[in-house]
Protein backbone atom coordinates (compact mmCIF):
# COMPACT_ATOMS: atom_id res chain seq x y z
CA UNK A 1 0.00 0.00 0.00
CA UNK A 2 1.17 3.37 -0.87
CA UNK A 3 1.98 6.09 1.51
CA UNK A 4 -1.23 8.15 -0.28
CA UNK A 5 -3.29 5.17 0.49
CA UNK A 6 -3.22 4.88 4.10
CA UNK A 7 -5.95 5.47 5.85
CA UNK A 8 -6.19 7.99 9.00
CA UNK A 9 -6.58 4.79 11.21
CA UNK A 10 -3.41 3.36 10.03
CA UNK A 11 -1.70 6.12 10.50
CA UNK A 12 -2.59 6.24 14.22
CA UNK A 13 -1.69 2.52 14.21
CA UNK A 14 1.48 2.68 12.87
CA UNK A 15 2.23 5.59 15.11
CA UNK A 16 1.38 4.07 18.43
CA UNK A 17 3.67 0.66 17.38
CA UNK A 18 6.81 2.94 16.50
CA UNK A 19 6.11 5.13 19.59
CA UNK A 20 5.79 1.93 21.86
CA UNK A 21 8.69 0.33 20.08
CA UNK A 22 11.20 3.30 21.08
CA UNK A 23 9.53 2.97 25.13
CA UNK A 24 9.67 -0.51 25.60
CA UNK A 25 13.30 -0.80 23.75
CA UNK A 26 14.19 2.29 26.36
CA UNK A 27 15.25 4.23 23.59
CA UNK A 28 15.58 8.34 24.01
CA UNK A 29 12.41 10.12 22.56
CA UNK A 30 13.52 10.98 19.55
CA UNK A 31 14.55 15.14 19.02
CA UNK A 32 13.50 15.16 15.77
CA UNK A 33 10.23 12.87 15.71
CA UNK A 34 8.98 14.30 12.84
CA UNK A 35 11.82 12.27 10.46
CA UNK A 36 10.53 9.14 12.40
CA UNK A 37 7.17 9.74 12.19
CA UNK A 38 7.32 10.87 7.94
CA UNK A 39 6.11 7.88 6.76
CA UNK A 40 2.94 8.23 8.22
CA UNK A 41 2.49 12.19 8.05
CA UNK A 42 0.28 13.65 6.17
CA UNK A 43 2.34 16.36 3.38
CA UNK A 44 1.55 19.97 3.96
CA UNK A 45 -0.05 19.92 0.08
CA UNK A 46 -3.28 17.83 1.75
CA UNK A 47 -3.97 20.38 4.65
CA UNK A 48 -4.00 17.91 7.38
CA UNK A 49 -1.75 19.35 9.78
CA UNK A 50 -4.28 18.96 12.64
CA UNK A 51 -4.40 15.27 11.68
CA UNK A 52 0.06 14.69 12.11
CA UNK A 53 -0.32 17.24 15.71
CA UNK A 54 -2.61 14.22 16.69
CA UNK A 55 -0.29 11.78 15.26
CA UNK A 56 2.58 13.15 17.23
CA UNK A 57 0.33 13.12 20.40
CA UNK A 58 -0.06 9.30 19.74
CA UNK A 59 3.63 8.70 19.50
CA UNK A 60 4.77 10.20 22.25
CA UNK A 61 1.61 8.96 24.33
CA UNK A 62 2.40 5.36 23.25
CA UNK A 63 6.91 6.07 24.11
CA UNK A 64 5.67 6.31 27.55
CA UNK A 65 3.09 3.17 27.53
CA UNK A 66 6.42 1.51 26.08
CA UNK A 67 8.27 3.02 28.59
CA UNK A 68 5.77 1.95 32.23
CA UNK A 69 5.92 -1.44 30.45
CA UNK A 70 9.90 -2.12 30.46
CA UNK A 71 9.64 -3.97 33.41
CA UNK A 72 12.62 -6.39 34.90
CA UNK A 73 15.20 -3.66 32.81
CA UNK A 74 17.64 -1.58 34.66
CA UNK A 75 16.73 1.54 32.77
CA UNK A 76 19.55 4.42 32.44
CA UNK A 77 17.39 7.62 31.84
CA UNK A 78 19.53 9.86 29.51
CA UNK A 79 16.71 12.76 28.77
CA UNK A 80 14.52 14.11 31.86
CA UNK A 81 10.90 14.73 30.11
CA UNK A 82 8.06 15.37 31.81
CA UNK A 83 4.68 13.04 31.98
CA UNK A 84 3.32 13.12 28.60
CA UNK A 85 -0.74 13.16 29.86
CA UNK A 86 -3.21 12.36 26.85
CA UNK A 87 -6.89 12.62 28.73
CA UNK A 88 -7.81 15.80 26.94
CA UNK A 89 -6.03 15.48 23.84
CA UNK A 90 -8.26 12.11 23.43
CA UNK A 91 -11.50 14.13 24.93
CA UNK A 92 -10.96 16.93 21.71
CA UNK A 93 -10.65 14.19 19.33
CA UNK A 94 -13.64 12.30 20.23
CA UNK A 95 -15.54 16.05 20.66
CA UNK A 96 -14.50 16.57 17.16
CA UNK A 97 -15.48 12.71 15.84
CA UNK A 98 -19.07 13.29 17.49
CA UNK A 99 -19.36 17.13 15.99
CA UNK A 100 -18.58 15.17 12.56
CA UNK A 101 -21.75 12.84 12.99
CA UNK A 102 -24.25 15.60 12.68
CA UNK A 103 -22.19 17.82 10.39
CA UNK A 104 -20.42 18.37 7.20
CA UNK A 105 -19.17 21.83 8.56
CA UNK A 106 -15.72 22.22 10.32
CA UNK A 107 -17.51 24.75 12.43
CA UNK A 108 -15.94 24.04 16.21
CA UNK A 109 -16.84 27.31 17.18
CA UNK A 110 -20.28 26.38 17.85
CA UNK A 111 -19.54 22.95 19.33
CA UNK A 112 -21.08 23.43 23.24
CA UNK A 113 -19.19 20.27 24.15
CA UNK A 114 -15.83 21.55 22.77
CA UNK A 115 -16.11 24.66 24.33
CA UNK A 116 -16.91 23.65 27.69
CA UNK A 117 -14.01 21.45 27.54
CA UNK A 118 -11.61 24.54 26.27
CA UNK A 119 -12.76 26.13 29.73
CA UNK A 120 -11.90 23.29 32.04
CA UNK A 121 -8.55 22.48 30.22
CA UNK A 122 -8.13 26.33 31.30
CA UNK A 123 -7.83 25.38 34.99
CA UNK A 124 -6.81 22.00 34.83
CA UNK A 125 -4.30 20.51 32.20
CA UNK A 126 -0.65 20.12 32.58
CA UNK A 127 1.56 23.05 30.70
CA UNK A 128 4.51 20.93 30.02
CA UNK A 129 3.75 19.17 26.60
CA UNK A 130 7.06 19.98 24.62
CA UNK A 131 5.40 19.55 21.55
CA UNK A 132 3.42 22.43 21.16
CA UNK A 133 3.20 26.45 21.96
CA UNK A 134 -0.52 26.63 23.39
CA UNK A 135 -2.37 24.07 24.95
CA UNK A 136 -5.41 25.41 23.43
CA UNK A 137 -3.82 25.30 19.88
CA UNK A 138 -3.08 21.55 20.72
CA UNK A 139 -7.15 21.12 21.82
CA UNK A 140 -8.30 22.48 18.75
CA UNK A 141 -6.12 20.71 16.34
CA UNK A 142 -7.19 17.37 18.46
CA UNK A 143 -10.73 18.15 17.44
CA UNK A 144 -10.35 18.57 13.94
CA UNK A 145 -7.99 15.68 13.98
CA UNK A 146 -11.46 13.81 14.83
CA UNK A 147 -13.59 15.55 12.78
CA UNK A 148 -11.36 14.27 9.81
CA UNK A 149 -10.82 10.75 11.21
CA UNK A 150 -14.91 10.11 11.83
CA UNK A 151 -15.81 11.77 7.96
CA UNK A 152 -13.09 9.12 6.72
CA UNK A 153 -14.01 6.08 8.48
CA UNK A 154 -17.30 6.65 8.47
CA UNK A 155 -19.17 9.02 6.17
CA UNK A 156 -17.19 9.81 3.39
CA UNK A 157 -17.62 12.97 1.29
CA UNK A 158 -21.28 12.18 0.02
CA UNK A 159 -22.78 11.72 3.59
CA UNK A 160 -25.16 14.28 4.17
CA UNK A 161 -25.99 14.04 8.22
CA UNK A 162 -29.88 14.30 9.27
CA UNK A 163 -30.94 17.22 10.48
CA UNK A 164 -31.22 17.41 14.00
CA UNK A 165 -34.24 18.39 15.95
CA UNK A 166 -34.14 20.44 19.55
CA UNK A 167 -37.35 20.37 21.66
CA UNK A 168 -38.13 23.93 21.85
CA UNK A 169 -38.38 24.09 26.01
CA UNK A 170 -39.06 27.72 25.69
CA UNK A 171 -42.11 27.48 23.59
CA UNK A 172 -43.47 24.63 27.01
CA UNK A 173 -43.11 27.47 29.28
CA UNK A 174 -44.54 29.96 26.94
CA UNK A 175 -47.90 27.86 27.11
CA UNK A 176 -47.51 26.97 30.93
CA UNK A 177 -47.06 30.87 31.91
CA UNK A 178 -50.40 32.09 29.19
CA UNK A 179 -52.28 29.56 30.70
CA UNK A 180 -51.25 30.48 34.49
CA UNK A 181 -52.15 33.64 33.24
CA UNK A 182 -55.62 33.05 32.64
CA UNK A 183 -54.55 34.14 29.01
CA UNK A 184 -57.27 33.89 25.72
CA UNK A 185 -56.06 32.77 22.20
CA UNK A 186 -56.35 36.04 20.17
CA UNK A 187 -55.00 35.43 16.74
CA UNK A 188 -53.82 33.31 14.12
CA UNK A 189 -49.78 33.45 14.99
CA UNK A 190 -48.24 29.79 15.62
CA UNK A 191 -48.22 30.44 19.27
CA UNK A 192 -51.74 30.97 19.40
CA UNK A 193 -53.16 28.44 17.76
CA UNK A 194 -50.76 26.29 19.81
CA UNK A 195 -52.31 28.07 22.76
CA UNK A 196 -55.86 26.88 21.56
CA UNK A 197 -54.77 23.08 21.29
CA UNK A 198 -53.60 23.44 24.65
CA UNK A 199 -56.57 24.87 26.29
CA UNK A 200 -58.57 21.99 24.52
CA UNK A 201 -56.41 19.49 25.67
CA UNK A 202 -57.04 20.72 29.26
CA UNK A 203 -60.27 20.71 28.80
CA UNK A 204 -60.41 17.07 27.43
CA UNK A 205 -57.98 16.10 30.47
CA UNK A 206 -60.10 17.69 33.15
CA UNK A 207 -63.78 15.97 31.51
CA UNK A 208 -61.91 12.69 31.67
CA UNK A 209 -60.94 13.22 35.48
CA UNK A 210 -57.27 13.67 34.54
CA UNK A 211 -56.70 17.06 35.47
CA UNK A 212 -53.47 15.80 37.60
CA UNK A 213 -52.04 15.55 33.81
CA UNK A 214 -52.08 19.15 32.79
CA UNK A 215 -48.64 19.75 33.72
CA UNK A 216 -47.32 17.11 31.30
CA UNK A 217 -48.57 19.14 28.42
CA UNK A 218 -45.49 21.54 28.75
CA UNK A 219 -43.09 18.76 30.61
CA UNK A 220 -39.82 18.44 28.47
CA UNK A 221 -39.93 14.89 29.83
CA UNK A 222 -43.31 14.09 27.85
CA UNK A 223 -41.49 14.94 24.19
CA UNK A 224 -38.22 13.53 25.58
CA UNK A 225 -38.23 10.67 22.91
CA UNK A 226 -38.81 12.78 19.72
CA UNK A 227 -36.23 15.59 20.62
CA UNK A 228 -32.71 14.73 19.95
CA UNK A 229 -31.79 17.48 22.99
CA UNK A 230 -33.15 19.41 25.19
CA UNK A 231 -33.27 22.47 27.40
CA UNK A 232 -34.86 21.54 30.17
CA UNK A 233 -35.41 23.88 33.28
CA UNK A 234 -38.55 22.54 33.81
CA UNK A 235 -39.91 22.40 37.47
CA UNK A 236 -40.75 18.97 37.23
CA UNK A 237 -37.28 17.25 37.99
CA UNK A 238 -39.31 15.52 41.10
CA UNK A 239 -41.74 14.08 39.36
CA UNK A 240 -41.94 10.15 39.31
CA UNK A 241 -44.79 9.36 36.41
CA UNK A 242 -44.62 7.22 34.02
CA UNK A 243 -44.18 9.11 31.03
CA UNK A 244 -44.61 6.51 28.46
CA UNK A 245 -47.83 5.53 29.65
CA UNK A 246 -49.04 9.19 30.10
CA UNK A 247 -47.84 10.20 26.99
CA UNK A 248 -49.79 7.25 25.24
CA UNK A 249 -53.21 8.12 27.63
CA UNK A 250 -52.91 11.65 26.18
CA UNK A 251 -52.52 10.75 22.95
CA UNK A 252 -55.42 8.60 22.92
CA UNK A 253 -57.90 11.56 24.54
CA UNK A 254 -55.82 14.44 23.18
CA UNK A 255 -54.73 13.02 19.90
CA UNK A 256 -55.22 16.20 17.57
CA UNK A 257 -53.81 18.37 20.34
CA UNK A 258 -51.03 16.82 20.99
CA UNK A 259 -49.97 16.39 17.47
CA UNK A 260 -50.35 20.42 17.21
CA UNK A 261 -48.29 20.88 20.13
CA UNK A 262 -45.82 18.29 18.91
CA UNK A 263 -45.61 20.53 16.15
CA UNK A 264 -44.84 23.66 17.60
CA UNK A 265 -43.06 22.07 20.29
CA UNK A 266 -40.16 20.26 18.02
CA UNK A 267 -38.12 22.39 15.82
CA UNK A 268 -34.96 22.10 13.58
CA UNK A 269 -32.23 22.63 15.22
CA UNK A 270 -30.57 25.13 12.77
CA UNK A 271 -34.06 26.74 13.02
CA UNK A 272 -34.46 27.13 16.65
CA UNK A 273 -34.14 30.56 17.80
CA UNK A 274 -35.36 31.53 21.74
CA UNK A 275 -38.33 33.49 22.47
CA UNK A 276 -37.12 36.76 23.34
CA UNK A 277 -39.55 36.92 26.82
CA UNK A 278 -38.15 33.88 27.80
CA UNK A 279 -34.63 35.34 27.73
CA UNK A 280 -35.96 38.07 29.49
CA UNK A 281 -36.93 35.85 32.10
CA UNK A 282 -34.02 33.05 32.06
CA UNK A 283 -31.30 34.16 30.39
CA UNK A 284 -29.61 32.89 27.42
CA UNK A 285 -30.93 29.87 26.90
């Protein structure tokens, strides 16, 4: 197989053999481990130089495996380098490899899950990584390192990821504080006419002596299975029913209703945008 041919995986393969090969033999790291490691980088020509910043993490991450597992070897240490620690370069990679699932776009920027992770490396992981200037430099080239690996092994460049839904958590609250409100459907906007199929399906609820149900017509809980996530800061956290079988019981006296509300209540993610009163009230969402 060529050196073009390889595939990101055996890259990483190859890399974590040589590196363990120059621990366990208790040879120095080597000074200039990018002329051991140019068989398996990527050339400047294919823009992958997040991919080889990964691949050098993996070498020098497997040395020291190498090196822990030279047991029964008087060792003569010749070069005094610090603990090579890989926990968050692996956490950006796999950050990056799940971004990749439900997008085509490089876009880490608005990864949540990335950027939550930027701020805890910010207060918690080691400065002495020889290998590169900034830590978060070293984070974000981990990520697209992933991004790339997932699109090869998995997706290729056809796959077009399916859109993502978000249950709209504002939009419950919206109906829960109108209706607390004693408030009347007025018009024909989407909110309203959301507004009326929840005052009928109160009204259904309360003739069929299940008034104790009301709540669950703005619980994030009650949508939780056709939502891919959620922003939940609903007051229901203590509440122990049985949402499958309330959600099916509603349904079955509530049927159109629901289905409205399902449909004002479940949005596109790239869609979603918060009501502006409920930032007022809560904050960004």
């Amino acid at each position: 197989m060529s050196e073009e041919e390889m595939s990101f995986r055996e890259r990483i393969e190859d890399a974590k053999e040589l590196g363990y090969g120059y621990g366990i033999n208790d040879l120095n790291f080597p000074r200039a481990t990018n002329k051991v490691l140019e068989p398996l980088l990527y050339k400047s020509a294919e823009r992958r130089p997040a991919s080889n910043v990964y691949l050098y993490a993996v070498f020098e991450n497997a040395y020291n495996e190498g090196k822990r597992d030279r047991t029964n070897v008087v060792s003569i240490r010749t070069i005094d380098r610090p603990r090579f620690d890989m926990t968050y370069i692996r956490k950006a990679f796999e950050t990056g490899r799940n971004w990749r699932r439900k997008s085509k776009d490089m876009a880490f920027v608005y990864d949540d899950k990335f950027s939550e992770l930027m701020g805890q490396i910010t207060q918690e992981a080691e400065k002495n990584w020889n290998w590169i200037e900034e830590i978060d430099t070293a984070m974000l080239d981990a990520w697209i390192a992933g991004f790339r690996y997932e699109g090869e092994e998995v997706f290729g460049d056809d796959y077009t990821p399916k859109p993502q839904n978000i249950i709209a958590c504002d939009r419950m609250r919206q109906m829960k504080r109108m209706y607390d409100l004693g408030d009347e459907p007025e018009g024909d906007e989407p909110h309203e006419k959301a507004f009326t199929s929840y005052l009928n399906a109160v009204e259904n609820l309360e003739k069929t002596g299940h008034g104790s149900l009301i709540g669950c017509l703005s619980c994030p809980k009650a949508w939780r299975d056709m939502g891919e996530e959620s922003d939940d800061r609903s007051d229901n956290y203590s509440c122990h029913r049985d949402c499958r079988e309330t959600c099916k019981y509603i349904e079955l006296v509530c049927g159109q209703e629901k289905k409205a509300l399902t449909e004002y209540y479940i949005v596109p993610e790239d869609d979603y945008f918060p009501l502006e009163e409920d930032i007022e009230i809560y904050g960004h969402w």
